[in-house]
C-alpha atoms as a PDB file:
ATOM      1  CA  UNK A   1     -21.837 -75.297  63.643  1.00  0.00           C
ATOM      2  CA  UNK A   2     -23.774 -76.187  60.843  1.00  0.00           C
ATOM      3  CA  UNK A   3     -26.523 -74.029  62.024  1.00  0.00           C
ATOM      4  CA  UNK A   4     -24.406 -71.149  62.466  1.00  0.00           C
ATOM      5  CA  UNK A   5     -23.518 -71.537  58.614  1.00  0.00           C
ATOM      6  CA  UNK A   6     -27.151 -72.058  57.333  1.00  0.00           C
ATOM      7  CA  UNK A   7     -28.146 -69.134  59.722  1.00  0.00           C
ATOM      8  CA  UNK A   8     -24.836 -67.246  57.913  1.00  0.00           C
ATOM      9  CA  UNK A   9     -26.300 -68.073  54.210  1.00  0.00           C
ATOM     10  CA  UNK A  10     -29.547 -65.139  54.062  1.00  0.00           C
ATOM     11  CA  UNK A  11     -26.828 -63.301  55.554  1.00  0.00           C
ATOM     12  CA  UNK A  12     -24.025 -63.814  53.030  1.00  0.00           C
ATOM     13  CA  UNK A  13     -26.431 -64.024  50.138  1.00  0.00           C
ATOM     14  CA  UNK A  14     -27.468 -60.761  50.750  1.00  0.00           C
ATOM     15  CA  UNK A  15     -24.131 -58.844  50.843  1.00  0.00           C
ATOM     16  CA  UNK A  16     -23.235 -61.012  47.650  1.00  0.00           C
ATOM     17  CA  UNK A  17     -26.059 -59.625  45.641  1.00  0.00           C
ATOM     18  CA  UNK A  18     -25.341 -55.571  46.774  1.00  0.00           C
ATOM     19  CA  UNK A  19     -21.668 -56.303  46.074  1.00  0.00           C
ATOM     20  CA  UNK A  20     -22.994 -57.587  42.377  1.00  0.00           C
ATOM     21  CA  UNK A  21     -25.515 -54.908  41.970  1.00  0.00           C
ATOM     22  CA  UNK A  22     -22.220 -52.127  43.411  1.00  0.00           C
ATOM     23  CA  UNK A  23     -20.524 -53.816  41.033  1.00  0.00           C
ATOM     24  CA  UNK A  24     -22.944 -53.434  37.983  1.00  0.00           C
ATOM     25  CA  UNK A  25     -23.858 -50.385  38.722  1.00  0.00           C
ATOM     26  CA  UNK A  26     -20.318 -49.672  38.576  1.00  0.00           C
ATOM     27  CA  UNK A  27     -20.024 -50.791  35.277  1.00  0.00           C
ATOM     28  CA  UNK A  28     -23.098 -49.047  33.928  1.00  0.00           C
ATOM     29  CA  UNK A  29     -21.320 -45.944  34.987  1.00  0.00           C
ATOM     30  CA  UNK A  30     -17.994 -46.787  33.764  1.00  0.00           C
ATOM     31  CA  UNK A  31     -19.716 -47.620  30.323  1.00  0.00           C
ATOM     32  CA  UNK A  32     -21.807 -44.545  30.003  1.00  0.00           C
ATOM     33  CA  UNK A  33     -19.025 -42.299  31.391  1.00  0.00           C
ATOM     34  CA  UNK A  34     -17.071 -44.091  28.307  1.00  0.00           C
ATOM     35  CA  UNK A  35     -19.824 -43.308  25.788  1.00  0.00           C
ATOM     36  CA  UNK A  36     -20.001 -39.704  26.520  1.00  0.00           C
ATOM     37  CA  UNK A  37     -16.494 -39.266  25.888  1.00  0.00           C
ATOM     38  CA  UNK A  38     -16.296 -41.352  22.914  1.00  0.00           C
ATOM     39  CA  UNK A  39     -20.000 -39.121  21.921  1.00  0.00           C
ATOM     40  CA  UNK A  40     -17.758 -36.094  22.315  1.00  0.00           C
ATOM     41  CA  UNK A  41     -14.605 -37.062  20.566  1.00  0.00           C
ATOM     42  CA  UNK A  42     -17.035 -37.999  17.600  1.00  0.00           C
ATOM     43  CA  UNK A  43     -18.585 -34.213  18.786  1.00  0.00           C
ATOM     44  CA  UNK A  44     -15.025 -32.735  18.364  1.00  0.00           C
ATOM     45  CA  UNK A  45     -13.668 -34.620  15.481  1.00  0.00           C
ATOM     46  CA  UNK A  46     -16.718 -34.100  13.554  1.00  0.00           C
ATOM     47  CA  UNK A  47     -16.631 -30.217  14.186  1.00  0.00           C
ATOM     48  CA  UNK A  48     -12.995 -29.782  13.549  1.00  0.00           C
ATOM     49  CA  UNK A  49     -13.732 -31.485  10.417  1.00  0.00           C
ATOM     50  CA  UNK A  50     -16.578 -28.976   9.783  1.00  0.00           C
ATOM     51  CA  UNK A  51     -14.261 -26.116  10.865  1.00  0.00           C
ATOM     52  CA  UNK A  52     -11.412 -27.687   8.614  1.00  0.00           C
ATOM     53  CA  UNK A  53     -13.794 -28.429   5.191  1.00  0.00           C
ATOM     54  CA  UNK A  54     -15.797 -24.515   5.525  1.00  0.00           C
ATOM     55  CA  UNK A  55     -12.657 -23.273   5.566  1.00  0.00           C
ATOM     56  CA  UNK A  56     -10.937 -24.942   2.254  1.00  0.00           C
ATOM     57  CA  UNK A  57     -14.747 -24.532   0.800  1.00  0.00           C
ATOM     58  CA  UNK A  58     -14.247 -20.307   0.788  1.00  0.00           C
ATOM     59  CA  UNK A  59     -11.958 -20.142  -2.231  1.00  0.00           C
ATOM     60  CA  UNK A  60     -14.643 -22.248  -4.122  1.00  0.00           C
ATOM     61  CA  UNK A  61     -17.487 -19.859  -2.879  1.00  0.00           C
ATOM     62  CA  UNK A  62     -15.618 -16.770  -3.263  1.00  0.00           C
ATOM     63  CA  UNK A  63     -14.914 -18.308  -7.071  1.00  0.00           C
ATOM     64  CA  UNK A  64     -18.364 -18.814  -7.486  1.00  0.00           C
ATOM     65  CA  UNK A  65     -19.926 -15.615  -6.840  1.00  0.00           C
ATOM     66  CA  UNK A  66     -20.664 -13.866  -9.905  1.00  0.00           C
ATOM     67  CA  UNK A  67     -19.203 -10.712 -11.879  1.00  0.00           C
ATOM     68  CA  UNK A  68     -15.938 -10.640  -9.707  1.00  0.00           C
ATOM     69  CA  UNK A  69     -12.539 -10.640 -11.630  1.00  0.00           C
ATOM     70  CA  UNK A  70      -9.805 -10.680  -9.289  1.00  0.00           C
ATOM     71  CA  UNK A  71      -7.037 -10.503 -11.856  1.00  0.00           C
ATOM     72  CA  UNK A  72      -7.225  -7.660 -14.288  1.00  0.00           C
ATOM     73  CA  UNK A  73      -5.294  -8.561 -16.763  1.00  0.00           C
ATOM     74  CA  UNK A  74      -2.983 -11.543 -17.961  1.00  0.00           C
ATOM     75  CA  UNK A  75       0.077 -12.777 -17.961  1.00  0.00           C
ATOM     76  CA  UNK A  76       0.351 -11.644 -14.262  1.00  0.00           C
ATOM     77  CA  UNK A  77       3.327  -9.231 -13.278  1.00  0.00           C
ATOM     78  CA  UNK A  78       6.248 -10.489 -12.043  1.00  0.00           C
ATOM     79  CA  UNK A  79       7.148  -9.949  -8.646  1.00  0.00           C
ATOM     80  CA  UNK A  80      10.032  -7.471  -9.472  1.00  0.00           C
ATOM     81  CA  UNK A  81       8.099  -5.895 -11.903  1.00  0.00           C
ATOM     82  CA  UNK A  82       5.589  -5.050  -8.854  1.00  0.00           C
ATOM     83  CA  UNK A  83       7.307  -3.742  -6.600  1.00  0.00           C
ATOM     84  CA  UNK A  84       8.615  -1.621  -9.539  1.00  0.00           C
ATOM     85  CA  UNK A  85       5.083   0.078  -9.741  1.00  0.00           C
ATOM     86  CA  UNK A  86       4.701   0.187  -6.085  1.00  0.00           C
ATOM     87  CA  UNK A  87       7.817   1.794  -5.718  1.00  0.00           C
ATOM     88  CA  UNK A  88       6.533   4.364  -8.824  1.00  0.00           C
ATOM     89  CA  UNK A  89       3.267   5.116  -6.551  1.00  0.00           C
ATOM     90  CA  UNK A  90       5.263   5.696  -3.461  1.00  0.00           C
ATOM     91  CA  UNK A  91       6.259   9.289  -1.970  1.00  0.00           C
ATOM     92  CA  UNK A  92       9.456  10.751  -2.561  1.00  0.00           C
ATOM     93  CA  UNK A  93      10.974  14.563  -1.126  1.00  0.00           C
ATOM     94  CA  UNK A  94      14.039  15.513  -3.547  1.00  0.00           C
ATOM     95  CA  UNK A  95      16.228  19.223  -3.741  1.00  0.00           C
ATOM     96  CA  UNK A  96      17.743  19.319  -6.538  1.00  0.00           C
ATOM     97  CA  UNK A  97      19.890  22.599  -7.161  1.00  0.00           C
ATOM     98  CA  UNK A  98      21.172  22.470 -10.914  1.00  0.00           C
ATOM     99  CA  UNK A  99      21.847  18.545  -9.862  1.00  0.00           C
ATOM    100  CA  UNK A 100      23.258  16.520 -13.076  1.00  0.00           C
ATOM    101  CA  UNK A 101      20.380  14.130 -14.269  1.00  0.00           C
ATOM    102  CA  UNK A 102      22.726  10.867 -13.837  1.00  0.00           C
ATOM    103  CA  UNK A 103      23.225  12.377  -9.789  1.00  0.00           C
ATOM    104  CA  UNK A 104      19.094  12.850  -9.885  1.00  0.00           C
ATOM    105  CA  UNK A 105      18.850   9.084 -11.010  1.00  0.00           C
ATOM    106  CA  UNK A 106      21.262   7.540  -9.036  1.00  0.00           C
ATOM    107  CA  UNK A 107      19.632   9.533  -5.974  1.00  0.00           C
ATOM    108  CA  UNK A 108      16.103   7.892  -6.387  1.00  0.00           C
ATOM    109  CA  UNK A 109      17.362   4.376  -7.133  1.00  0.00           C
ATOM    110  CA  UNK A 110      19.192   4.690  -3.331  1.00  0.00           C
ATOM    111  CA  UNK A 111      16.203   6.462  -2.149  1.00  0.00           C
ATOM    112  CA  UNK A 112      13.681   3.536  -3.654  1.00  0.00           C
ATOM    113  CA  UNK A 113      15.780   0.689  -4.094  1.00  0.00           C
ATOM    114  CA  UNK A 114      14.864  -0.017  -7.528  1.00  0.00           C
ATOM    115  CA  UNK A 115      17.131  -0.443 -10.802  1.00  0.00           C
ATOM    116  CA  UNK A 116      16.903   2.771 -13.021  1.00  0.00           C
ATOM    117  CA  UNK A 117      18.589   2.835 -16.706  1.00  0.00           C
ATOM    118  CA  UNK A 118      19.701   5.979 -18.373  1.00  0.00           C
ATOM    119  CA  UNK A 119      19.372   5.191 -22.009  1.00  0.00           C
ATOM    120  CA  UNK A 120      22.345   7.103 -23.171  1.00  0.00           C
ATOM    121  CA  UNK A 121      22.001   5.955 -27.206  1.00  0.00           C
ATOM    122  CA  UNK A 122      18.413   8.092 -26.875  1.00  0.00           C
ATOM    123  CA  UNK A 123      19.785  10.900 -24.818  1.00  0.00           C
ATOM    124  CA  UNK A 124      21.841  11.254 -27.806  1.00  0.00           C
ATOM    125  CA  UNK A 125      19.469  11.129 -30.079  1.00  0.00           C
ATOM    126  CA  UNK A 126      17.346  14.093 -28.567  1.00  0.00           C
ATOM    127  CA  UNK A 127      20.559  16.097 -27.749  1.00  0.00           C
ATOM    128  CA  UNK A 128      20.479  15.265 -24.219  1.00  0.00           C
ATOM    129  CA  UNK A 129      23.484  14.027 -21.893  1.00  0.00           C
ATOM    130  CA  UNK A 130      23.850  12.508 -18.796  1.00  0.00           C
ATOM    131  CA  UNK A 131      24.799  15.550 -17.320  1.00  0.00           C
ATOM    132  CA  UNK A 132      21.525  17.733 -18.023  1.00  0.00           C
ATOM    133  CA  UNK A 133      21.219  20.062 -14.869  1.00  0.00           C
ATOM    134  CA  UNK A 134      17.872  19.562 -12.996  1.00  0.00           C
ATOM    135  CA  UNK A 135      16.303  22.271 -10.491  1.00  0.00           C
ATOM    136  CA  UNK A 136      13.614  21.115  -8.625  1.00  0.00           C
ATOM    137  CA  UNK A 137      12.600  20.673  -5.192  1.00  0.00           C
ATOM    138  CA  UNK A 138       9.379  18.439  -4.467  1.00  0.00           C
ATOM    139  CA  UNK A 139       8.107  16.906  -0.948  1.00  0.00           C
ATOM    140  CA  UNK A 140       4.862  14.793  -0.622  1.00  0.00           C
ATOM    141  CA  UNK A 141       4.389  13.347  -4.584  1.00  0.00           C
ATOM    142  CA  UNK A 142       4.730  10.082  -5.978  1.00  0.00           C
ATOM    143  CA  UNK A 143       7.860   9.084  -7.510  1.00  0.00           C
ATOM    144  CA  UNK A 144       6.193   8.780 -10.615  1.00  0.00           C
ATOM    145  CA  UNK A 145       5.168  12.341 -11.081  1.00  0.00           C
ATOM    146  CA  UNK A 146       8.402  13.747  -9.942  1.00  0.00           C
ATOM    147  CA  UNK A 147       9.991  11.583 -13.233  1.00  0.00           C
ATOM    148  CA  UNK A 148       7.044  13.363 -15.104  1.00  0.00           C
ATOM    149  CA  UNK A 149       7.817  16.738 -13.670  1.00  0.00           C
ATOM    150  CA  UNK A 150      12.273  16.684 -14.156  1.00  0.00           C
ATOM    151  CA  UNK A 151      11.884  13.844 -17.722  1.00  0.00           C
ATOM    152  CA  UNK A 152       8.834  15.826 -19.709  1.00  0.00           C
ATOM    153  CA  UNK A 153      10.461  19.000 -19.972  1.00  0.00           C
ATOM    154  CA  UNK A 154      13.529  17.272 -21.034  1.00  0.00           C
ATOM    155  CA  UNK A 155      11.306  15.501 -23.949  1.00  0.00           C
ATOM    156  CA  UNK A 156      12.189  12.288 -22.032  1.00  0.00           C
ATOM    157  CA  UNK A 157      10.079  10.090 -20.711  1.00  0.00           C
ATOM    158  CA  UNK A 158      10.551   6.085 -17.987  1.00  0.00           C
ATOM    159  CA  UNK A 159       8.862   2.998 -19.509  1.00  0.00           C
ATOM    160  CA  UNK A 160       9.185  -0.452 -17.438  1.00  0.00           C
ATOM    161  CA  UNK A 161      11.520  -2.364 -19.312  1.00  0.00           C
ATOM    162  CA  UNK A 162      13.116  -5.911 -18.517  1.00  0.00           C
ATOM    163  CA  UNK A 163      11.840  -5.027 -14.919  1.00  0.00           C
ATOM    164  CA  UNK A 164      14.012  -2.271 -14.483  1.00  0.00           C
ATOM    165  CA  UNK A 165      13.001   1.408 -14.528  1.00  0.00           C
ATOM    166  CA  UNK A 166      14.516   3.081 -18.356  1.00  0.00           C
ATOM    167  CA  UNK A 167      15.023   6.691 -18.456  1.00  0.00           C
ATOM    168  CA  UNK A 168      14.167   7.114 -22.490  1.00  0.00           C
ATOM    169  CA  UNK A 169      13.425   9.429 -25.192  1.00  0.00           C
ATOM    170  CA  UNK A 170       9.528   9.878 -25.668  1.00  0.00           C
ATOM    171  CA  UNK A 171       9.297   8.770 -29.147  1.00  0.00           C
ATOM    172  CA  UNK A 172      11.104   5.452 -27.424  1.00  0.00           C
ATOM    173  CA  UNK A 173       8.569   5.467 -24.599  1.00  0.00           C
ATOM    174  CA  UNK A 174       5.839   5.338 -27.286  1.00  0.00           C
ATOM    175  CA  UNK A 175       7.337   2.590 -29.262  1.00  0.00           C
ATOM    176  CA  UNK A 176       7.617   0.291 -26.540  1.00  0.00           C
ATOM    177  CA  UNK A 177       4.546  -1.870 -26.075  1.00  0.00           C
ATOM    178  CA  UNK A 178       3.140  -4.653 -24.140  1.00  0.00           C
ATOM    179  CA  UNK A 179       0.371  -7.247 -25.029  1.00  0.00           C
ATOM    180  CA  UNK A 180      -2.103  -7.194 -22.172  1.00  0.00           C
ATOM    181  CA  UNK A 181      -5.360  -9.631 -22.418  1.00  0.00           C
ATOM    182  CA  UNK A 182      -8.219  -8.437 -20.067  1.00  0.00           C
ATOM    183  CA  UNK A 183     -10.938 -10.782 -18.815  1.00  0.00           C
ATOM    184  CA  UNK A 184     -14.323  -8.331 -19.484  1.00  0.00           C
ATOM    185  CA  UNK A 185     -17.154 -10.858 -18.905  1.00  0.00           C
ATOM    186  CA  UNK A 186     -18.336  -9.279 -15.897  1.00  0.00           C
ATOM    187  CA  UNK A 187     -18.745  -6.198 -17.841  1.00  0.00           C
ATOM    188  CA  UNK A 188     -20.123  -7.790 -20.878  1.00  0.00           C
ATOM    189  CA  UNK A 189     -23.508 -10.023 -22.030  1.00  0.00           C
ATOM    190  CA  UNK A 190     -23.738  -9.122 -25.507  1.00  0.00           C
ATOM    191  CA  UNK A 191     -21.663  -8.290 -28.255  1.00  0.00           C
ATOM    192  CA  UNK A 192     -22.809  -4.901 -28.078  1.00  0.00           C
ATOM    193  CA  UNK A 193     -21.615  -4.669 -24.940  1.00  0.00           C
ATOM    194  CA  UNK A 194     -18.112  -5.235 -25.960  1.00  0.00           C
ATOM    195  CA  UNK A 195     -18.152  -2.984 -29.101  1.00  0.00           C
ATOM    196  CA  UNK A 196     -19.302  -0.177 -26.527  1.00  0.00           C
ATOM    197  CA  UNK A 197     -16.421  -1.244 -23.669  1.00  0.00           C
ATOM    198  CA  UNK A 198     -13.877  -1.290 -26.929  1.00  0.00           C
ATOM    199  CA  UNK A 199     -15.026   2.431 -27.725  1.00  0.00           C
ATOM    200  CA  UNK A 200     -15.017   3.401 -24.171  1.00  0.00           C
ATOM    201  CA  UNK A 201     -11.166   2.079 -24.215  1.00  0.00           C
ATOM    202  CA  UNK A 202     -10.126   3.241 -27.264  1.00  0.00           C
ATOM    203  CA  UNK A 203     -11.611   6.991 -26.335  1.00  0.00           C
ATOM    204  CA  UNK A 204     -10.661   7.292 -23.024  1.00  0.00           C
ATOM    205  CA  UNK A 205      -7.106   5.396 -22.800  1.00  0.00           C
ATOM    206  CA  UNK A 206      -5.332   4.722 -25.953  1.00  0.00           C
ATOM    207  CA  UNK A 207      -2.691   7.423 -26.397  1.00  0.00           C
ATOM    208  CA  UNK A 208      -3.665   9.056 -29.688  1.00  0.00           C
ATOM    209  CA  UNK A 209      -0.770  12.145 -29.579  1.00  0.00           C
ATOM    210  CA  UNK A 210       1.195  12.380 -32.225  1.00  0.00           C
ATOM    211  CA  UNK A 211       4.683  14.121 -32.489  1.00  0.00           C
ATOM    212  CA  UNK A 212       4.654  17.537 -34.408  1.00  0.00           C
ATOM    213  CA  UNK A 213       6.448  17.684 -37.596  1.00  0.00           C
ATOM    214  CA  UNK A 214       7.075  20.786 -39.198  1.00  0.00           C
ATOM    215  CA  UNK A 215       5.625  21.665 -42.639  1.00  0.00           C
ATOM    216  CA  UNK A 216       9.478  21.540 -44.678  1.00  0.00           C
ATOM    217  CA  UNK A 217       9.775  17.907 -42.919  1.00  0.00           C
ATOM    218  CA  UNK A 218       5.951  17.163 -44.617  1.00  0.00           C
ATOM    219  CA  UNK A 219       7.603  18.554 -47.833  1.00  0.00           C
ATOM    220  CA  UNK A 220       8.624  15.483 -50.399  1.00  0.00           C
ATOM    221  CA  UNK A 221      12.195  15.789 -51.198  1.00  0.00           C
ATOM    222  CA  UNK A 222      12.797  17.528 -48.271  1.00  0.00           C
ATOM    223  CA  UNK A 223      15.890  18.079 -46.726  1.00  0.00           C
ATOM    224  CA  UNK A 224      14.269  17.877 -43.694  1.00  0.00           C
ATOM    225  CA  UNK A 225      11.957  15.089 -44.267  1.00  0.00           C
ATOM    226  CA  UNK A 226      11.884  12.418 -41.534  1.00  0.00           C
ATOM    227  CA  UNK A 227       9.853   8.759 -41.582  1.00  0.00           C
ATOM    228  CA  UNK A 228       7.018   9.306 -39.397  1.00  0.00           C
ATOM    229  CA  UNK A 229       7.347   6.738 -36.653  1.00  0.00           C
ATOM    230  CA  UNK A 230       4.415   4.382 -36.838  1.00  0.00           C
ATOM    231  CA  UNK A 231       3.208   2.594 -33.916  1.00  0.00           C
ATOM    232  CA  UNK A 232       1.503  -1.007 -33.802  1.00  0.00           C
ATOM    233  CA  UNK A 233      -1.099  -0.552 -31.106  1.00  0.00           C
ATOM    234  CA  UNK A 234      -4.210  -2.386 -31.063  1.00  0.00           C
ATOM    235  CA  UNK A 235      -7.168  -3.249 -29.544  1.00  0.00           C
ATOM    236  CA  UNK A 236      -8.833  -6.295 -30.425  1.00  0.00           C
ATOM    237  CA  UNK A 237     -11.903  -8.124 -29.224  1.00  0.00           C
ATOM    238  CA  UNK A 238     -12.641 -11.745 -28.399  1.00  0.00           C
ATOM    239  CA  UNK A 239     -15.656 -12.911 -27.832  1.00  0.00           C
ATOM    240  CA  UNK A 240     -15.246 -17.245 -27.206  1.00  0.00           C
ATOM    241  CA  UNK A 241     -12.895 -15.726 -24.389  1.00  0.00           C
ATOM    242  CA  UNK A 242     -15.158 -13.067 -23.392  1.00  0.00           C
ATOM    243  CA  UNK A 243     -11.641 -10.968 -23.356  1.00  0.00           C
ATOM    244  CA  UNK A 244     -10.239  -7.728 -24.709  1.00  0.00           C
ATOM    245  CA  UNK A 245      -6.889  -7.860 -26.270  1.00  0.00           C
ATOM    246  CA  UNK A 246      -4.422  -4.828 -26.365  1.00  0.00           C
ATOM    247  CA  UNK A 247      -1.179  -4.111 -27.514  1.00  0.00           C
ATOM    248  CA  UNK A 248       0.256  -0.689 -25.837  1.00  0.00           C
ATOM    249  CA  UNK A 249       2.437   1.287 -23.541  1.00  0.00           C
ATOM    250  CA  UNK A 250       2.562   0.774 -20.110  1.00  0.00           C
ATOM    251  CA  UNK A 251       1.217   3.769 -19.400  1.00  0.00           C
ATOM    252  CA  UNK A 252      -1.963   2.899 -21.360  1.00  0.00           C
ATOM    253  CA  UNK A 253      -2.276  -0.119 -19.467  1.00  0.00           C
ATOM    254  CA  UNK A 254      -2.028   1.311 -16.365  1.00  0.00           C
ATOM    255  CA  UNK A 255      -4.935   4.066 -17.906  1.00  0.00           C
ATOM    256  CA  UNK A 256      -6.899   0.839 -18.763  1.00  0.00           C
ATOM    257  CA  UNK A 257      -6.688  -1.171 -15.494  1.00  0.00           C
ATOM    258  CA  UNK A 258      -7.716   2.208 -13.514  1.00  0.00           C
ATOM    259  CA  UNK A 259     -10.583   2.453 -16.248  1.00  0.00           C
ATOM    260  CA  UNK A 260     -11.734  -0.991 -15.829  1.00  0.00           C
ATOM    261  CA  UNK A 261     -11.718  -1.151 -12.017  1.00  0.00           C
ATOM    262  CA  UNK A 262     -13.176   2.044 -12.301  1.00  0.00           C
ATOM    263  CA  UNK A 263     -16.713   1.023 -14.475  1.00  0.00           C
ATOM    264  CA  UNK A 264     -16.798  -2.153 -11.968  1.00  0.00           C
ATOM    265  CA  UNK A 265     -16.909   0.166  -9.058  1.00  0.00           C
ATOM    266  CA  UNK A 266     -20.043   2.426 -10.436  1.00  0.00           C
ATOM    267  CA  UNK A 267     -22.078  -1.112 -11.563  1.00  0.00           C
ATOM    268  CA  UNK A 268     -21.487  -2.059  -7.849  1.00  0.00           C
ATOM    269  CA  UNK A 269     -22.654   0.969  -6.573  1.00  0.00           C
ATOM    270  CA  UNK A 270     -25.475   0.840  -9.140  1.00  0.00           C
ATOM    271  CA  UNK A 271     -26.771  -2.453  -8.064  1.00  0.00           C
ATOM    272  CA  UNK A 272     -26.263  -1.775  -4.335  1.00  0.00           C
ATOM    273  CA  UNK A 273     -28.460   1.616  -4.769  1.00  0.00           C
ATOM    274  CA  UNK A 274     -31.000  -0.334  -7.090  1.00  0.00           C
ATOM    275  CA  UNK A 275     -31.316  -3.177  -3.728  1.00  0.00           C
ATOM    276  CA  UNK A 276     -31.363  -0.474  -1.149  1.00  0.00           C
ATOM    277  CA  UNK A 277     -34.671   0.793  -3.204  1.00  0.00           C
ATOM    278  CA  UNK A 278     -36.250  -2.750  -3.320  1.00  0.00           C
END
């Protein structure tokens, strides 16, 4: 018997050591398996993390390149305010057969869902009512330039006002103005530079009409004389905030912003030509 066992122990010994190497082998496996998914978490964490920090770094890059204003103008419109223009730039169709202007108004508002006023205190002032008969018919124009085509003839004219859409006298129109500050340092490097942009501006935009008066209302003493309405527009540069400063009409504004985004437009094209030659 106890050569049986001692013959046994080679034997036993043997299988012992492959079931320890099995076993570390095993392990080794187990372990490495374990490392590559641990490598790959790390892998997925660490490009999710990428992903997640490219992403929130855009705004900062997009801030950074240079001569790109994104706002044209300050304070910023109010939301109601916006979709008022929007609304103004949007199509309209209308048939209006001898249609009383208060009807005309009232259609549009429905048609655009926007707030219009009829200033009845300047009607009256011009001679106008409410019920002034309109006959037009218009399909495929901007809301905007069917007010211009029924108010001008009318001598009435729409200003934005307390973000609803007045129906006004023009001499009302004129006199009501809005402080607008434009950022121009994109557009301007020396001082020069904003001298010429203020001339462009004041050339180009700033409405210099002037109502007509006739010659007995220029006569002192006149029966007929009438104070000449004067208006308080201005254009004003500032240099230490590389920003031009004006006090207008909305429609002036809107003549300025088109202007601006207008001269940013040709330098872009300018420089892309000017690399496309290099």
């Amino acid at each position: 018997m106890k050569n049986k066992m001692t013959n046994m122990n080679p034997i036993l010994s043997s299988k012992l050591m492959i079931v320890a190497i099995c076993s570390l082998a095993a392990g080794w496996f187990v372990m490495a398996a374990n490392a590559e998914v641990k490598q790959s978490t790390k892998q997925a964490q660490a490009n999710k993390l990428i992903s997640k920090t490219s992403f929130q770094a855009e705004p900062a890059v997009t801030a950074l390149q240079p001569k790109e204003i994104m706002q044209p103008f300050y304070p910023a419109l109010t939301k109601r305010t916006q979709e008022m223009q929007k609304a103004l730039s949007a199509d309209t169709k209308c048939d209006f057969p001898n249609v009383p202007l208060s009807e005309v108004l009232q259609f549009f508002q429905a048609q655009h869902g926007i707030n219009i006023f009829l200033d009845a205190q300047a009607l009256e002032q011009e001679g106008l009512t409410a019920d002034e008969p309109i006959n037009v018919s218009l399909n495929g124009v901007s809301l905007k330039s069917a007010l211009n085509i029924i108010l001008n003839p009318l001598g009435l004219d729409y200003v934005i006002d307390h973000e609803v859409l007045k129906i006004t006298s023009q001499e009302e129109a004129n006199q009501t103005l809005i402080v607008r500050i434009y950022p121009v340092a994109d557009l301007c490097d020396t001082p020069d530079d904003y001298q010429a942009l203020e001339n462009v501006i004041r050339n180009t935009c700033l409405d210099l009409r002037k109502k007509n008066w006739s010659a007995a209302g220029l006569v002192i003493g006149s029966p007929n004389t009438q104070p000449i309405p004067q208006r308080n527009s201005t254009i004003s540069i500032v240099p230490k905030c590389k920003a031009i400063v004006v006090n207008e009409t909305d429609r002036v504004h809107n003549k300025i912003t088109d202007l601006l985004s207008q001269l940013r437009q040709v330098r872009k094209d300018q420089e892309d030509l000017s690399t496309e030659k290099k």
